[in-house]
Structures are given as structure tokens and as C-alpha cells.
Protein backbone atom coordinates (compact mmCIF):
# COMPACT_ATOMS: atom_id res chain seq x y z
CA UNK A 1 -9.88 -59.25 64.16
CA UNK A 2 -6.60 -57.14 65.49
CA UNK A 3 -5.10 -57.78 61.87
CA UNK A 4 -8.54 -56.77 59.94
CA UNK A 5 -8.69 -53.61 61.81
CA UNK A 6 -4.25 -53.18 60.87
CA UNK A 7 -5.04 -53.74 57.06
CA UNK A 8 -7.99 -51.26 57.27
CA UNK A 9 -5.68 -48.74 59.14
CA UNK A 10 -3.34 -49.36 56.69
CA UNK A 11 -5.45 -49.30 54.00
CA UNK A 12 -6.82 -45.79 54.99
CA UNK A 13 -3.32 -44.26 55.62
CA UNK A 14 -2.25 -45.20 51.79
CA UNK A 15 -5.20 -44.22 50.01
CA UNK A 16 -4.97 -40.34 52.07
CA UNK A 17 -1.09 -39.78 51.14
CA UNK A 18 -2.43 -41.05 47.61
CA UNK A 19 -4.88 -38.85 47.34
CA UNK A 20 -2.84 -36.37 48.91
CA UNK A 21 -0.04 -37.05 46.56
CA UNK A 22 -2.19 -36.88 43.71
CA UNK A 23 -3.44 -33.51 44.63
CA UNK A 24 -0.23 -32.07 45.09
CA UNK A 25 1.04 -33.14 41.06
CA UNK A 26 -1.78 -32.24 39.79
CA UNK A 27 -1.89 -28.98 41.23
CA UNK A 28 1.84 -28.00 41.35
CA UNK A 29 3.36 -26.19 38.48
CA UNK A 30 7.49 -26.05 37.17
CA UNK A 31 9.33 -23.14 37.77
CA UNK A 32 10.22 -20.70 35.00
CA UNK A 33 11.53 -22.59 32.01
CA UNK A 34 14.97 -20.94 30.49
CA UNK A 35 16.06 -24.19 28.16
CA UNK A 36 14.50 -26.64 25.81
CA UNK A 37 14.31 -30.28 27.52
CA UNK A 38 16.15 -32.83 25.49
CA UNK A 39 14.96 -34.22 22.11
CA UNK A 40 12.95 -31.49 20.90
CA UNK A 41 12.77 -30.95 17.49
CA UNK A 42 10.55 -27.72 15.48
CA UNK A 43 9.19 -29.40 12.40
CA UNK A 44 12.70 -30.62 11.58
CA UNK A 45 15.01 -28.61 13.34
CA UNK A 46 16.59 -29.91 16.65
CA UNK A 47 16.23 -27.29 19.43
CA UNK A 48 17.00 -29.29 22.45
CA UNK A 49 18.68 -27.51 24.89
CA UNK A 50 18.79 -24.10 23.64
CA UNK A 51 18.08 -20.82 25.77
CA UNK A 52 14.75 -18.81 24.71
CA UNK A 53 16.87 -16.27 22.98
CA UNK A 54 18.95 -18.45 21.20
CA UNK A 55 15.84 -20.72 20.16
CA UNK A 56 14.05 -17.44 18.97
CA UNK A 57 16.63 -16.21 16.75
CA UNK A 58 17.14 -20.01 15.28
CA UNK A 59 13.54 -20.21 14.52
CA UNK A 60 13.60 -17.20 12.58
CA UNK A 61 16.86 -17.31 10.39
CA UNK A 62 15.18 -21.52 9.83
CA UNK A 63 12.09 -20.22 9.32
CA UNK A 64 12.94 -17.32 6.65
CA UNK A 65 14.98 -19.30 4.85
CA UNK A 66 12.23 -22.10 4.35
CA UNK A 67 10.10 -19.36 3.41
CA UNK A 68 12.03 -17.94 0.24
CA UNK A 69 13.31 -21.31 -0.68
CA UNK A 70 9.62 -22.79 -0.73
CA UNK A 71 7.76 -21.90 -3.80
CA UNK A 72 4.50 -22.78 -5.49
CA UNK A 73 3.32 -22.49 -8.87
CA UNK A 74 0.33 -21.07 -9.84
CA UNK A 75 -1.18 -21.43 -13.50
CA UNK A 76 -4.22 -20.63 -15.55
CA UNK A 77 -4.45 -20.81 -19.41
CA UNK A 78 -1.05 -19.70 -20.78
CA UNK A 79 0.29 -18.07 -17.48
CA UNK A 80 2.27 -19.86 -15.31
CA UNK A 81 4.97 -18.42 -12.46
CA UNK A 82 6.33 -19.24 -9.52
CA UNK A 83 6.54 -17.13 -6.13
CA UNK A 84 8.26 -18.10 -2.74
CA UNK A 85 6.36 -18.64 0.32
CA UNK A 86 7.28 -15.05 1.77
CA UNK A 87 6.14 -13.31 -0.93
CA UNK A 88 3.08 -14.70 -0.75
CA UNK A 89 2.14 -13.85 2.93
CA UNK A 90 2.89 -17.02 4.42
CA UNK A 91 4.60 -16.59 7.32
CA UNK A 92 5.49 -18.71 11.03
CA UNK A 93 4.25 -18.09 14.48
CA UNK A 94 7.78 -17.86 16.04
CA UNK A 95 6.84 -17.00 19.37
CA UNK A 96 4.14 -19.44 19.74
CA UNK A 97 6.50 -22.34 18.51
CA UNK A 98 9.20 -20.84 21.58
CA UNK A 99 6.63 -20.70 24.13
CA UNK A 100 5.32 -24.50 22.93
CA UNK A 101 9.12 -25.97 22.84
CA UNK A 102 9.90 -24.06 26.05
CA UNK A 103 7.51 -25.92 27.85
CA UNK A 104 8.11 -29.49 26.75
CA UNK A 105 8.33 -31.18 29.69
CA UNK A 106 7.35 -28.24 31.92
CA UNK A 107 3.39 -27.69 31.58
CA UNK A 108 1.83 -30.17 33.30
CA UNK A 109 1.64 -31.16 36.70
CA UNK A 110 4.90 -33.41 38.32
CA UNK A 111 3.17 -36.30 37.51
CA UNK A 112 2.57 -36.05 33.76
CA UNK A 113 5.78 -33.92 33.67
CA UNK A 114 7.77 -37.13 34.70
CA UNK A 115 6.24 -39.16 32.57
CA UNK A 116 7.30 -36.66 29.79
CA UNK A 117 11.18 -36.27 30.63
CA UNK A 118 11.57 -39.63 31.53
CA UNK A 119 10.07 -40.60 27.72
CA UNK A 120 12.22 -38.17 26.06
CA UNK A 121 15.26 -40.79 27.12
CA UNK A 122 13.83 -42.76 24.53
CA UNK A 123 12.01 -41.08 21.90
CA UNK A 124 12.05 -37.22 20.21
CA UNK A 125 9.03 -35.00 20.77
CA UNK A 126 8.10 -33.04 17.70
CA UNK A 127 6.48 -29.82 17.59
CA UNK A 128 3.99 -29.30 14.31
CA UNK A 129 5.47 -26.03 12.43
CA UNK A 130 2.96 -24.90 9.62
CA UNK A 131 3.14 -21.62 8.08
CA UNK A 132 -0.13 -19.24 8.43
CA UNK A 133 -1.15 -16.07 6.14
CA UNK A 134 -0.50 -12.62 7.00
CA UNK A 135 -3.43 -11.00 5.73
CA UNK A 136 -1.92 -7.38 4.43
CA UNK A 137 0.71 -8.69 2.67
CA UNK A 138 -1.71 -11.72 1.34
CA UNK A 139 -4.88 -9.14 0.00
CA UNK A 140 -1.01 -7.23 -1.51
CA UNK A 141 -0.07 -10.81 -3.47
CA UNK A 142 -3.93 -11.05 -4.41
CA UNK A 143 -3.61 -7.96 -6.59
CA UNK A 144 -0.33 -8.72 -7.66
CA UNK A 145 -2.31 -12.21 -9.47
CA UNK A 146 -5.19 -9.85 -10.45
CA UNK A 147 -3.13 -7.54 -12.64
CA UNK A 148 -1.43 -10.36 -13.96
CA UNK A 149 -4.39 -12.39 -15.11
CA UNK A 150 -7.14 -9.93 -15.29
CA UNK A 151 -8.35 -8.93 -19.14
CA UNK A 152 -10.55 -5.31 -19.55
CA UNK A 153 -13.83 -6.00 -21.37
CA UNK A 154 -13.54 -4.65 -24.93
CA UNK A 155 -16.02 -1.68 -24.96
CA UNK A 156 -19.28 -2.23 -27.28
CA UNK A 157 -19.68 0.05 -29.98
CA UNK A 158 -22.59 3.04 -28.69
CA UNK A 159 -24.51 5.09 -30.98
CA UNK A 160 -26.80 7.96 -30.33
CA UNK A 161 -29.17 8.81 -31.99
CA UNK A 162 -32.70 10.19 -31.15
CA UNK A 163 -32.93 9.92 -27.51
CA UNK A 164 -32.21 6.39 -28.41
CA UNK A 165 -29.01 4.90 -27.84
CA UNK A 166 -27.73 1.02 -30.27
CA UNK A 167 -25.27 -0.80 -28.14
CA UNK A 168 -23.51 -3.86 -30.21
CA UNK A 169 -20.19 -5.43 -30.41
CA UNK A 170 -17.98 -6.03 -27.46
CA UNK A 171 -15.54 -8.79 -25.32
CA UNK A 172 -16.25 -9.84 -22.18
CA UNK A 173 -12.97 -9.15 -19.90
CA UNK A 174 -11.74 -12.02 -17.05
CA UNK A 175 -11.00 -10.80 -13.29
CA UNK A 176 -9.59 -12.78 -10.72
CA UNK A 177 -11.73 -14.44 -8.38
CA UNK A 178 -10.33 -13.48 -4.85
CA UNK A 179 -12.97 -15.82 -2.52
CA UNK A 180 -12.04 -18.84 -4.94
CA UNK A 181 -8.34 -18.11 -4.74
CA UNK A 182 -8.15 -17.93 -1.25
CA UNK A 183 -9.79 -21.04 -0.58
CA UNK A 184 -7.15 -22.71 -3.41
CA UNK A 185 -4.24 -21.51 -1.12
CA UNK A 186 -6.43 -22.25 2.23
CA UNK A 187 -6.48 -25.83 1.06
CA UNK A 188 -3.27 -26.10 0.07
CA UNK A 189 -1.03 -28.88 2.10
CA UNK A 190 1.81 -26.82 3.42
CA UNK A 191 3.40 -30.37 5.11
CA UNK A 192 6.52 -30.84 5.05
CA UNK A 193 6.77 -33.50 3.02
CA UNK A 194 5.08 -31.83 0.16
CA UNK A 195 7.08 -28.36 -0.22
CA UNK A 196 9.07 -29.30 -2.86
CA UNK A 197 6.32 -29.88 -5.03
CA UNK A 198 3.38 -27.45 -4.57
CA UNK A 199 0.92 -26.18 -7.22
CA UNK A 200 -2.08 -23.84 -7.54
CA UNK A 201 -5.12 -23.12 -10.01
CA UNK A 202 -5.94 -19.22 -10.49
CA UNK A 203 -9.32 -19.02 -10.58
CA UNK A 204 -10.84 -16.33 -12.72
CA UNK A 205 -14.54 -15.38 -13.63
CA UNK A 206 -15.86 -13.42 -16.59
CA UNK A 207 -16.43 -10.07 -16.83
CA UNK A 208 -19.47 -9.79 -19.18
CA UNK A 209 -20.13 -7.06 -21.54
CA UNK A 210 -23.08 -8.04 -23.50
CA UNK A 211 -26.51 -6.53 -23.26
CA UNK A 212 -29.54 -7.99 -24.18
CA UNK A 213 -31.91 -5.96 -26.03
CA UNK A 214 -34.33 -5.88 -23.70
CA UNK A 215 -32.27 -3.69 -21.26
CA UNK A 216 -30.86 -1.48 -24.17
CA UNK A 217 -34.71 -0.59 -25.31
CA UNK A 218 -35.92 0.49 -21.20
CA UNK A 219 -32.56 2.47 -21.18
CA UNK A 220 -33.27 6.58 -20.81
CA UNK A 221 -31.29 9.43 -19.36
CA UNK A 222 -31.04 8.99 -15.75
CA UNK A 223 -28.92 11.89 -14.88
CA UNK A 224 -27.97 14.48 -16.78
CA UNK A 225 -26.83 18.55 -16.36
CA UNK A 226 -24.59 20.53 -18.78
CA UNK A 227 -22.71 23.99 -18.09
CA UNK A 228 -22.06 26.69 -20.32
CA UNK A 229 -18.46 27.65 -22.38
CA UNK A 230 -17.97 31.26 -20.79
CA UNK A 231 -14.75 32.04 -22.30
CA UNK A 232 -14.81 31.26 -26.05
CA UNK A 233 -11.35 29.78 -26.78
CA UNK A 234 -11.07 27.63 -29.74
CA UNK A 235 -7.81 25.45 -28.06
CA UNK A 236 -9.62 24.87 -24.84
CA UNK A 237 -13.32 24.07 -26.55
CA UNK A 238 -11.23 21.34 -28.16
CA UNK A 239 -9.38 20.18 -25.32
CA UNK A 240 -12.62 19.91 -23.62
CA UNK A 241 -14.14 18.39 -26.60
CA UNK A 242 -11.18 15.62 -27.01
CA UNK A 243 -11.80 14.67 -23.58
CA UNK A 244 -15.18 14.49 -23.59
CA UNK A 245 -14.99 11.88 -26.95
CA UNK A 246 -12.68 9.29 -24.94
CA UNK A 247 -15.45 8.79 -22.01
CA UNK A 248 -18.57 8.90 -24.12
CA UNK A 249 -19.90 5.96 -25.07
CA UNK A 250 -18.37 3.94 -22.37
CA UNK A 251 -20.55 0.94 -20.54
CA UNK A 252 -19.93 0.18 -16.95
CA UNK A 253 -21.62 -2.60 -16.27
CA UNK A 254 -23.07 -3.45 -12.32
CA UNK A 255 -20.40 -2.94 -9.88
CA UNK A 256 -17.79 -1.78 -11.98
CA UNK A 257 -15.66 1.44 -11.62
CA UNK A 258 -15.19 4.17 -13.59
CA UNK A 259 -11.94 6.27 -13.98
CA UNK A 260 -11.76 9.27 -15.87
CA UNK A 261 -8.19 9.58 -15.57
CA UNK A 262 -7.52 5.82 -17.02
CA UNK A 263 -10.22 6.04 -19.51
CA UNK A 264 -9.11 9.60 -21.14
CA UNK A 265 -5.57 7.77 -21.09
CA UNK A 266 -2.69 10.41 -21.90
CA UNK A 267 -3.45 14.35 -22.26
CA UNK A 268 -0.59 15.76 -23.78
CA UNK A 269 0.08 17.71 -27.52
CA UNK A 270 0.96 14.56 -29.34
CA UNK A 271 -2.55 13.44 -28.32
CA UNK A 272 -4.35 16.33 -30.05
CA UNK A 273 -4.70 18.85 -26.88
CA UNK A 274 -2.98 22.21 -27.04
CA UNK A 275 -2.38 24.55 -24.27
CA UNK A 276 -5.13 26.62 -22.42
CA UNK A 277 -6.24 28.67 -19.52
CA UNK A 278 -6.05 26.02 -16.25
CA UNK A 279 -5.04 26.17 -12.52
CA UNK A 280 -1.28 25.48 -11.33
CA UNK A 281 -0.32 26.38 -8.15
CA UNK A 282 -3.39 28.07 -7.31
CA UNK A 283 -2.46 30.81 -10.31
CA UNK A 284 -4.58 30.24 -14.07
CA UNK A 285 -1.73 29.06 -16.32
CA UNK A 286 -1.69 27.66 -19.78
CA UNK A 287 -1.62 24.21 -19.48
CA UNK A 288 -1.87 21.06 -21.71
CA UNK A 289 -5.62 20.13 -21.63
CA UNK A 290 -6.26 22.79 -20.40
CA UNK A 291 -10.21 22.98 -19.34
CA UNK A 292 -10.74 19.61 -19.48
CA UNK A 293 -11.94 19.65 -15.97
CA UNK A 294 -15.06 21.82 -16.89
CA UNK A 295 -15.78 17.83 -18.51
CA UNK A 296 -14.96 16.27 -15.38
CA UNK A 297 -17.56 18.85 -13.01
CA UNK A 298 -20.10 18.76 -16.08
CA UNK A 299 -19.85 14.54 -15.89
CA UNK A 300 -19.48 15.00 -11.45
CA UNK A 301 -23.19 16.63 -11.29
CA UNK A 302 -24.98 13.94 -13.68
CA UNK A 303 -23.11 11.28 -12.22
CA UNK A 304 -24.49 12.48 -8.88
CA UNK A 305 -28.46 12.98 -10.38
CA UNK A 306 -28.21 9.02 -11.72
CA UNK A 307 -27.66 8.37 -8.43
CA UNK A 308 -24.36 6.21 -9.00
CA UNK A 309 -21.50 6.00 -6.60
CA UNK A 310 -19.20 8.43 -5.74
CA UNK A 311 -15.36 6.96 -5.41
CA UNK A 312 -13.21 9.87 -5.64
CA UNK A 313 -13.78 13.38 -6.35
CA UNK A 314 -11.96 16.55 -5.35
CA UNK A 315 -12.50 20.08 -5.54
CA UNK A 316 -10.39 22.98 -7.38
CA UNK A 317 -7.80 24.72 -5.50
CA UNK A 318 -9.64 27.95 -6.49
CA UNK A 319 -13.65 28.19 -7.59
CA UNK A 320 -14.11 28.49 -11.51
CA UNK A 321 -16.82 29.92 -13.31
CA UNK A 322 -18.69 27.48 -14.73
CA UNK A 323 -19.97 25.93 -12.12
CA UNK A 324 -21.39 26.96 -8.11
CA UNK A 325 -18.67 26.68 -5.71
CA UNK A 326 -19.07 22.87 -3.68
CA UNK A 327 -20.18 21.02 -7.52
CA UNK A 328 -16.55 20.99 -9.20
CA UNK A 329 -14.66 18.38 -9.55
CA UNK A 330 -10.45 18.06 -10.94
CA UNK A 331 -8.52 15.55 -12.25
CA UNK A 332 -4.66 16.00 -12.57
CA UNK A 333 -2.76 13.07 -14.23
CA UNK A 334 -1.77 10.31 -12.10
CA UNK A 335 -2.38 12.17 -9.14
CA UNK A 336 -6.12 13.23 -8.83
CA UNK A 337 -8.95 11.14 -10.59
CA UNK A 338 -12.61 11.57 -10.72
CA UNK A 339 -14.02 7.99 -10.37
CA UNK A 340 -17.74 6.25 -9.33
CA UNK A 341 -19.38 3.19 -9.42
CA UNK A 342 -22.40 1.70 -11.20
CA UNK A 343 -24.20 0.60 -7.73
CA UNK A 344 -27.23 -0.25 -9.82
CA UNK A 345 -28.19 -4.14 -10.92
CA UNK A 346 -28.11 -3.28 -14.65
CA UNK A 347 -25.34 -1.38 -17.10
CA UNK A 348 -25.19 2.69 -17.41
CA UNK A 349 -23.80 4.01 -20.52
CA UNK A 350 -22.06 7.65 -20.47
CA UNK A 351 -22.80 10.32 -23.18
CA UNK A 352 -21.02 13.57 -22.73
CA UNK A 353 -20.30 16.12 -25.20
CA UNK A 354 -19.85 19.69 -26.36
CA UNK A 355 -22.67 21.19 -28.03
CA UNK A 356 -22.74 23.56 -30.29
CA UNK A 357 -19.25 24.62 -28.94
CA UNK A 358 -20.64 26.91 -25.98
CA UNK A 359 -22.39 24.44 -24.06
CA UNK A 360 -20.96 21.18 -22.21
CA UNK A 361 -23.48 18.25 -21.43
CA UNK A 362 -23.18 14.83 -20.03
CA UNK A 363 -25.81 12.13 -19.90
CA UNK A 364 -25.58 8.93 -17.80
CA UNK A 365 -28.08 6.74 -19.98
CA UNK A 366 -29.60 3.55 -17.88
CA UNK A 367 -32.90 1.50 -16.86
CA UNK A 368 -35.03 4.00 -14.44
CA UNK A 369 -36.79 1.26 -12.06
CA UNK A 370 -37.22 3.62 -9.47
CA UNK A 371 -39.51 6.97 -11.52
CA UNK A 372 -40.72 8.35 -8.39
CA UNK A 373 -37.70 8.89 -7.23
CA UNK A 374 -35.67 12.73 -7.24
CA UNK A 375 -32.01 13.71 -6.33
CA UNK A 376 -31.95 18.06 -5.60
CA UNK A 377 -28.40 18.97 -4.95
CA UNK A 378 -28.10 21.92 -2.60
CA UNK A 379 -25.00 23.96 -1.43
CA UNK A 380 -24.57 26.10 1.93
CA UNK A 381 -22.01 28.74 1.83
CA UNK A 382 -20.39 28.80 5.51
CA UNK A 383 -17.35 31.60 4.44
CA UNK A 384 -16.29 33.08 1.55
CA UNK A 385 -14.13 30.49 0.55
CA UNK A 386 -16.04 27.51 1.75
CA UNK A 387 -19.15 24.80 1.33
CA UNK A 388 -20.90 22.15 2.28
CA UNK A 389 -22.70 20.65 -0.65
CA UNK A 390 -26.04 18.38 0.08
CA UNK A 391 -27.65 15.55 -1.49
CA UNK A 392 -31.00 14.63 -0.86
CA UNK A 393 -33.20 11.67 -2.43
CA UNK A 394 -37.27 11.87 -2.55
CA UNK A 395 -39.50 9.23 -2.89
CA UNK A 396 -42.86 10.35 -4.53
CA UNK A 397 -41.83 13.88 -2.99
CA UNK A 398 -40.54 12.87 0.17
CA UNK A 399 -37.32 12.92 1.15
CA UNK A 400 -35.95 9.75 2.30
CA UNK A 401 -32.57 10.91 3.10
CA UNK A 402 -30.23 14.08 3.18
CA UNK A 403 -25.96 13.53 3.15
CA UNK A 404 -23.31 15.35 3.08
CA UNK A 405 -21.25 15.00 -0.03
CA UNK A 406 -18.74 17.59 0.87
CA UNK A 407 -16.99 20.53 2.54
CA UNK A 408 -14.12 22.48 0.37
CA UNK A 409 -12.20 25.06 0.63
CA UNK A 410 -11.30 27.94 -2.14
CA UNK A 411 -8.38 30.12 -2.26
């Protein structure tokens, strides 16, 4: 009996300093780490025993030169090139791999710790390195691969004629296809066994261009306006008029932008314009092409009665004559560009011209499914020298909503 009640005693004692002992590893933490344990290795670079500053700056130079020495190819139809890792946006967590080889060994509790050093005698622990995308300079590569692969629709031949408008002829175009692409490079295996050899399809979708005739026969004028030719000047009636002739006729089909300023292509005398009255440095100049921008406003206000998309637009320096203050709109080569979008589910077709040689008119032709609808442009003077210009749209006479499309500023 006095030795049951000993081994019970006994007994009890052990299992409290286990428990105790227990509690204490599991709950007790290492001190601040300053070196790699032994046998650590970053994918496969040995950092045992290096400080955190030293490991830092090894995991970079490592890391930067896997980067541009790592390449994949990507391919579709005849186009085929290579780019390096970095250039693509791939890039390595560096401090995140420090922190992880840092603690090796260190963040657990004393009892798992242990376990940890004392198996590093034996065997190497290995940290997983894998590269991840930076985002900026990935959506940057992205339309690097667009330009590169991307083909512009061949334009249909348009005709006039009537209040009726033929459309026939044309090429679809290809565009990249960014959600596909990223989910090529998403899957690819960046392991390190399979670096050396790395591939990747482009993948590219078509840009269509044909109509059917069904949508060319509802198609009307959905927005139109014209201004008048104040000053009669035969150079800048034809500058206007040259202008004019390289945008008409254009389709932009749903979701598609339109740039004056790429479309008109280059403005200068070997292209047909001469010099006439235009704005430089808030003064009225001769310029090449000059007046083209009466075009450009003309196109701004039917663009914005169709109801399309306004991308860029930006106001004279100075108000012109042709037009109410707040309804301009400028385009200055490679710098300033007059662009929308066809928000609408079917193509619009753009007819502008000079009539008659004293009036300016532009058309945006397209399939009115909405007839009870009405856009009123309105503009408030709040200076001399400034607006606020107003759009409002009404539904069967009501209006449904009222923004502000801008506030300028004249000199």
C-alpha cells in the first residue's frame, strides 16, 4: 500500500513538471535572430550563416541575375521573341525570403526549435524561391506584346448617298487578348528545374469589321451639328476640307476608340495643307493646317448628341468664332488629340464634311434603339473668360441625368 501511494506520488510529480515543461516550450519564443542557422539554402543558394544584411544584399545580386538570365519565348503565327524574366515583371520577394531563412530554427517554441537545429546536423533545409509579378511593370510588358502582335481592321469602303449610307469591303484586325495572356504566364511553371526551357502562346482574338446588312439598313444619323465658314479663305476651307476627308467614312465598331490625331495621320504641306490663320502661343498665326480644328469642334458637338464617349478633348487657349465658348475642341500633333468611344452594342460610322465651302457638318451615322431619348447641351458663363458646359439626357422629355462635361478657361 506505502509503495502504491509512492508510485502515485511519483506519478503526479512527473506528469506536473511535464505539463509544466510543455507549457513553458510551447509558449517561449528565441531571442532576436541576427544569423542564418546552418544548412540553409534559398532555392539553390547556400545562406547558412550569413548576417541579415549580408543575406539581403546576396539575395538580390542572386536574384537579379536569375532574372535577366531567365528567358521565355513567346510565339504566335510568324512572331516569335524572347524576353528575360525582369523585363517581364517577374520579380522575388527578397525580404520575405530574409525574414523566412532568418528564422530557421528560431520560430517555434524550444521544443520544435530543437528538434529543428538538431536535424539540420544531418540534412539541409530549403526555402521555396518562386518569382511573383509586379503588376505596373507586367500591364507595361502587356502592351509591349499588344503592339507587337496587334493588326488594325482594314476600314470598309462607305458611301453616302441619300440619307442612306452602303458599307462593303473590309479586314477584320487581331488584338491581343490580355485576360488569356495572363492566365498563359499565371500557369506557367517558374521551377527551377524548368527555367532553361520555358515557352508561351500569345493569345489573340479578332477584331471584326464586317456588318451585316441588317444593321447597315436601321442605321440613321444619330448625332449631328455643323458650324458655319466665317472667314472665307480658300487655303484654310481646304485644310479643313482635307481633314475632314481622312475621318469620314470611318467605322468604329463597339468599344473601339477613335483618334482624330492617328486617323488624319500627318498634317503638313507635302500632305496637301497650306498655311492658314490658327492659334500659337495664344497669338492667331499662320500655321500648317491651319483651321482644321473648326473639324475637330464641328465632329466634338455631334459626337456628344450620338451620345458616344468622350476620351479626350481640350479646349482652345483662346475662344474662336465659330463656335460658343465651352463646345470647342483642339488637336495639336502628337500632343493634344480629340478621341471617344463607341459605348454602344452596334458600329457608328462618321460622315463629316464641308458643304458648299461655307458650312462644316459632321454626322455620326448608327442604329437609334433608344428614339425617345434627347441630349440638349447647355453652357453657363461664370467670367468672361470661363464655362462650364452641361449635358443633359431626356427620356420621353424627362431628364434622366445632368453632368458636367467641362470648365475652361479663355485668354
Amino acid at each position: 500500500m506505502k509503495k502504491k501511494k509512492i508510485v502515485i506520488i511519483l506519478s503526479t510529480v512527473i506528469l506536473i513538471t511535464l505539463v509544466f515543461t510543455v507549457t513553458f516550450c510551447l509558449n517561449f519564443k528565441s531571442t532576436k535572430v541576427t544569423t542564418v542557422s546552418n544548412k540553409v539554402y534559398v532555392g539553390d543558394l547556400n545562406v547558412s550563416k550569413q548576417s541579415k544584411e549580408d543575406l539581403k544584399n546576396n539575395l538580390n545580386t542572386y536574384f537579379s541575375k536569375k532574372l535577366k538570365e531567365t528567358s521565355i519565348k513567346f510565339e504566335v503565327g510568324d512572331y516569335k521573341e524572347n524576353f528575360s524574366l525582369d523585363k517581364i515583371g517577374f520579380k522575388y520577394n527578397v525580404d520575405e525570403l530574409v525574414d523566412k531563412a532568418l528564422n530557421v530554427g528560431h520560430d517555434g517554441n524550444i521544443l520544435t526549435n530543437g528538434i529543428e537545429q538538431i536535424s539540420s546536423l544531418f540534412s539541409s533545409k530549403v526555402l521555396e524561391a518562386k518569382p511573383i509579378l509586379d503588376k505596373d511593370v507586367f500591364d507595361a510588358f502587356k502592351a509591349t506584346i499588344s503592339k507587337k502582335v496587334s493588326k488594325p481592321i482594314t476600314n470598309p469602303n462607305v458611301t453616302f448617298l441619300n440619307n442612306k449610307l452602303s458599307i462593303s469591303g473590309g479586314k477584320s484586325g487581331v488584338t491581343l487578348d490580355e485576360s488569356g495572356f495572363t492566365e498563359n504566364i499565371n500557369k506557367l511553371n517558374l521551377d527551377k528545374n524548368n527555367l532553361g526551357n520555358l515557352s508561351c502562346t500569345i493569345p489573340t482574338k479578332e477584331v471584326p469589321v464586317n456588318i451585316s446588312p441588317d444593321i447597315v439598313n436601321k442605321m440613321t444619323i444619330i448625332g449631328s451639328y455643323s458650324t458655319t465658314i466665317n472667314h472665307i479663305d480658300a487655303g484654310r476651307t481646304n485644310n479643313i476640307r482635307l481633314f475632314l476627308s481622312k475621318l469620314s467614312g470611318h467605322v468604329l465598331m463597339p468599344n473601339e476608340t477613335f483618334s482624330c490625331d492617328k486617323t488624319a495621320g500627318s498634317r503638313e504641306i507635302a500632305d496637301g495643307y497650306t498655311s492658314a490663320a490658327g492659334f500659337s502661343n495664344n497669338q492667331v498665326v499662320d500655321t500648317v493646317a491651319g483651321g482644321i480644328c473648326q473639324g475637330v469642334s464641328t465632329l466634338y458637338n455631334a459626337v456628344l448628341y450620338a451620345d458616344l464617349k468622350i476620351v479626350e478633348r481640350a479646349p482652345h487657349c483662346m475662344a474662336v468664332t465659330y463656335i460658343e465658348e465651352g463646345r470647342d475642341a483642339t488637336i495639336a500633333s502628337g500632343n493634344i488629340d480629340f478621341k471617344f468611344r463607341n459605348n454602344k452594342n452596334t458600329p457608328v460610322v462618321i460622315q463629316c464634311y464641308v458643304n458648299q465651302g461655307t458650312t462644316v457638318v459632321a454626322n455620326i451615322w448608327g442604329v437609334n434603339d433608344t428614339p425617345n431619348k434627347k441630349i440638349e447641351i447647355s453652357v453657363e458663363k461664370l467670367g468672361p473668360n470661363k464655362t462650364k458646359t452641361y449635358k443633359k439626357t431626356l427620356i420621353s422629355g424627362k431628364v434622366t441625368k445632368t453632368e458636367v462635361l467641362s470648365v475652361d478657361t479663355y485668354k
